[in-house]
Protein backbone atom coordinates (compact mmCIF):
# COMPACT_ATOMS: atom_id res chain seq x y z
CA UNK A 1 50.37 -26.23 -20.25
CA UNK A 2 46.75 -25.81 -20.89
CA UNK A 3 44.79 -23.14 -23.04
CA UNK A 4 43.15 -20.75 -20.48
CA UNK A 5 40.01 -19.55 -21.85
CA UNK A 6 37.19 -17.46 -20.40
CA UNK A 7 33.59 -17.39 -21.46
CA UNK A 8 31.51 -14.54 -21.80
CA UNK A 9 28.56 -14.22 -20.42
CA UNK A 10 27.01 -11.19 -23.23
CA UNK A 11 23.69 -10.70 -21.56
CA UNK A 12 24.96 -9.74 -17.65
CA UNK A 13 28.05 -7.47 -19.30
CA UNK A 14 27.04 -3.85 -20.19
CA UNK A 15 28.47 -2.86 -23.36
CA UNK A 16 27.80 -0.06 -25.71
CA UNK A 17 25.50 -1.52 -28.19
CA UNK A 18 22.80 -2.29 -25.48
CA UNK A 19 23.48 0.29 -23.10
CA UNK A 20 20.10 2.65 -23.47
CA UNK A 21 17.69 -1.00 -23.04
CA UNK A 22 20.12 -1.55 -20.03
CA UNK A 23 18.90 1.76 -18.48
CA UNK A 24 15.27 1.39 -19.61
CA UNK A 25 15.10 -2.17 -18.06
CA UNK A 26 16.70 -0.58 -14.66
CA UNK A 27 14.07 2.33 -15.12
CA UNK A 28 11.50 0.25 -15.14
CA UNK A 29 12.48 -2.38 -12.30
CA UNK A 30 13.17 0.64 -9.93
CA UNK A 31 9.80 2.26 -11.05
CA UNK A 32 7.80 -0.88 -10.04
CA UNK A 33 9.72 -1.40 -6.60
CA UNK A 34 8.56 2.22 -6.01
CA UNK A 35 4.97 1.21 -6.85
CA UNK A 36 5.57 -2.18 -4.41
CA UNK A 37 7.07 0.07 -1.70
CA UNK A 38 3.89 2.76 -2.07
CA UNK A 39 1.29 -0.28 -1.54
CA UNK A 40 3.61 -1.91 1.65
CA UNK A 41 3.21 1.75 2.91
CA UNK A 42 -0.61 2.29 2.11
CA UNK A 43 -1.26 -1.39 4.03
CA UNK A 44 1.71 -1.48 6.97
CA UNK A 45 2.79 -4.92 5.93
CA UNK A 46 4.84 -6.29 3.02
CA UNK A 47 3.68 -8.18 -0.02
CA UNK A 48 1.83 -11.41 1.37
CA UNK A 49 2.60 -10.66 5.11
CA UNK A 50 -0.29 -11.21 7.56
CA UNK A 51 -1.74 -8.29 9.86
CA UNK A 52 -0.14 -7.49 12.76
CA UNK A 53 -3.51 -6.65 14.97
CA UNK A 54 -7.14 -7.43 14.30
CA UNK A 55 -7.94 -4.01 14.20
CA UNK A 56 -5.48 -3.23 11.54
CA UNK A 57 -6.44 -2.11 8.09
CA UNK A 58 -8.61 -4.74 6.26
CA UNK A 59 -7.06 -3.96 2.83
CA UNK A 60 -5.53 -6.64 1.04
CA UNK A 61 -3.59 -7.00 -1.90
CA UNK A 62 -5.66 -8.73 -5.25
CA UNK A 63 -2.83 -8.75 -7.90
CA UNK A 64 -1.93 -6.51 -10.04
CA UNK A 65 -3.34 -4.62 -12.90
CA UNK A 66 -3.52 -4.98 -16.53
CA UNK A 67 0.23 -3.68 -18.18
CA UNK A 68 0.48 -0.14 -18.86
CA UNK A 69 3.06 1.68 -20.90
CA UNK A 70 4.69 4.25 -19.72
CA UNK A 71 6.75 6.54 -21.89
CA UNK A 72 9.51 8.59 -20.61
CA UNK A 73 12.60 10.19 -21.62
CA UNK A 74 14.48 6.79 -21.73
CA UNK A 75 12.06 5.11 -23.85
CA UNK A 76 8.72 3.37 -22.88
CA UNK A 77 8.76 1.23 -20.30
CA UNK A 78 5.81 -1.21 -19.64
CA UNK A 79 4.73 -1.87 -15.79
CA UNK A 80 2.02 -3.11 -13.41
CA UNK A 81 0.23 -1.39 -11.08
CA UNK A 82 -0.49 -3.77 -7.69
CA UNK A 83 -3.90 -3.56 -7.31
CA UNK A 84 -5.99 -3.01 -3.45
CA UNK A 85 -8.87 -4.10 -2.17
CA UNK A 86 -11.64 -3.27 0.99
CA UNK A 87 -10.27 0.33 1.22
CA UNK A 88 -12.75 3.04 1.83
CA UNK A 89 -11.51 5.17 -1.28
CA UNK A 90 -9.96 4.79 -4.26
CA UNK A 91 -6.45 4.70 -3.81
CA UNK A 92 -4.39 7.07 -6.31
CA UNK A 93 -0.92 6.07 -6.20
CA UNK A 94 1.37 9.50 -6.44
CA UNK A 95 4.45 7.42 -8.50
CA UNK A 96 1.69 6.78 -11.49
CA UNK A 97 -1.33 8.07 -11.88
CA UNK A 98 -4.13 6.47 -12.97
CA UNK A 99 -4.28 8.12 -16.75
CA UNK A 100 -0.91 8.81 -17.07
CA UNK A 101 0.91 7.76 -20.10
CA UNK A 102 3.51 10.44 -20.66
CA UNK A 103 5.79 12.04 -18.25
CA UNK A 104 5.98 15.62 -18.31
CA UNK A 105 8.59 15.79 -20.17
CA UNK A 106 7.56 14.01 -23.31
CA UNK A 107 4.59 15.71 -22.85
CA UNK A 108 6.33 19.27 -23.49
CA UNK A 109 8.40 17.75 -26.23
CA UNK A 110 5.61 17.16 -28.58
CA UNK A 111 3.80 20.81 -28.75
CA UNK A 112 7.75 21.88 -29.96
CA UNK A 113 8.08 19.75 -32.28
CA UNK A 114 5.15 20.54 -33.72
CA UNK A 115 5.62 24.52 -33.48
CA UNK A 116 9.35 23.37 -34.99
CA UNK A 117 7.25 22.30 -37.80
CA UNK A 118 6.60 18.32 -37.65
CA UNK A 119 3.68 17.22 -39.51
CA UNK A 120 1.40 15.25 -38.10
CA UNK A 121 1.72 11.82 -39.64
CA UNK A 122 5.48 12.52 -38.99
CA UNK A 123 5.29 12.10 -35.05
CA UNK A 124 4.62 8.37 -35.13
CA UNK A 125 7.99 7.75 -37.35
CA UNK A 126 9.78 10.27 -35.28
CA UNK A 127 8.74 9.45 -31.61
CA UNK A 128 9.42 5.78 -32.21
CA UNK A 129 12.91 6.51 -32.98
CA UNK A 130 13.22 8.92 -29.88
CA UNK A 131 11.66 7.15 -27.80
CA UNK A 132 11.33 3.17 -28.71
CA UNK A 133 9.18 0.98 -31.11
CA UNK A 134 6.73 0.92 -28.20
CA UNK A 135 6.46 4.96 -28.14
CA UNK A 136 2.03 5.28 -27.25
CA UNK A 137 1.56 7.95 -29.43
CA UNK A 138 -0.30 8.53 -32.83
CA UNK A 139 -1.43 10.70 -35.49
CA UNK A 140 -4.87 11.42 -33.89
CA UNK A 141 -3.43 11.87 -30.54
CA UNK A 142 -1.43 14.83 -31.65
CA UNK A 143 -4.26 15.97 -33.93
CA UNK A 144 -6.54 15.99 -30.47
CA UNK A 145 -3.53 17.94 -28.69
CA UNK A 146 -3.89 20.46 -31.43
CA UNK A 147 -7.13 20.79 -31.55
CA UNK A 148 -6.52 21.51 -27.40
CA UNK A 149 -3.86 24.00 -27.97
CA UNK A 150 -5.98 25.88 -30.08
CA UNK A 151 -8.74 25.71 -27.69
CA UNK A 152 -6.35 27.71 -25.22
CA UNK A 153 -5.28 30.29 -28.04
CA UNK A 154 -8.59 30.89 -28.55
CA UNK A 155 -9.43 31.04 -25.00
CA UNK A 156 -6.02 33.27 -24.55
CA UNK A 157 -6.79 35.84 -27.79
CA UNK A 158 -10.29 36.39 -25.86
CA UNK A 159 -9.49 37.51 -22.40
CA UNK A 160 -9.83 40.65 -21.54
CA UNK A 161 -6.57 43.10 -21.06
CA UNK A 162 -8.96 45.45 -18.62
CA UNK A 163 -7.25 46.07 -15.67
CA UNK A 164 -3.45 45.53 -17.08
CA UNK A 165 -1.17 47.68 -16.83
CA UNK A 166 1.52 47.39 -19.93
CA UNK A 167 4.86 48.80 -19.06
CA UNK A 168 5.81 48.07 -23.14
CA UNK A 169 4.62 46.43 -26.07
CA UNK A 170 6.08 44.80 -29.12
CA UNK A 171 4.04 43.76 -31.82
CA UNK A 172 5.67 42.29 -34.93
CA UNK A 173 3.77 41.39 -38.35
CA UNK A 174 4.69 39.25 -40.66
């Protein structure tokens, strides 16, 4: 009889060790089918199908964009918007708009850490670890959403408590 071996193929098999790039790949496959499905939609045809009618929709698809990352709670993800042409307006997609480079989530992460006491030259190191080597996020940009928050503050301390009626206050100094 005959050794009875059996290969294994390591990079279809989902194992521990690469289990959160796994989920970020997935992520980002079933993000850009959403973006193909949005565009089929917007058009009435699929991906390189001709019009139906003549007096359909003269839109046509011209490619895709330039990559964009995208970070989310998984990790950042990179992905390519399918770009439109000979529509009347600009088309905003509603699964990624146009600026978007943080999902709401990450977004409200950062102001905590930083009221937890991060410093700022710490976010880079500490993002990248949360959130991938790929993490778009720097120094300056949380030194600009600081200087934003304390825009508001400012804004907030101002406004005028005319009109309010205050059941009970609690004021504690420090």
């Amino acid at each position: 009889m005959g050794k009875q071996t059996t290969t294994r193929n390591q990079a279809s098999r989902i194992v521990w060790d690469n289990l959160e790039e796994w989920v970020r790949r997935k992520v980002q496959e079933f993000i850009q089918s959403l973006l193909e499905e949005e565009i089929a939609e917007l058009l009435g045809r699929q991906k390189s199908e001709r019009r139906k009618t003549v007096d359909s929709s003269t839109a046509y698809r011209n490619g895709y964009g330039k990559e964009r990352k995208l970070t989310l709670g998984c990790g950042t993800i990179t992905l390519r918007r399918p770009r439109v042409r000979g529509l009347e307006e600009r088309f905003e997609s509603q699964v990624l708009p146009l600026f978007a480079r943080r999902a709401k989530g990450v977004s409200k992460l950062i102001p905590r850490l930083y009221l937890h006491g991060l410093a700022l030259g710490d976010f880079d190191l500490a993002l990248r670890g949360l959130l991938g080597e790929n993490a778009p996020l720097s120094a300056s940009t949380v030194a600009r959403l600081k200087e934003g928050w304390q825009a508001e503050w400012r804004e907030w301390k101002q406004r005028s408590l005319e009109g309010l009626q205050v059941v009970y206050l609690w004021v504690d100094g420090v």
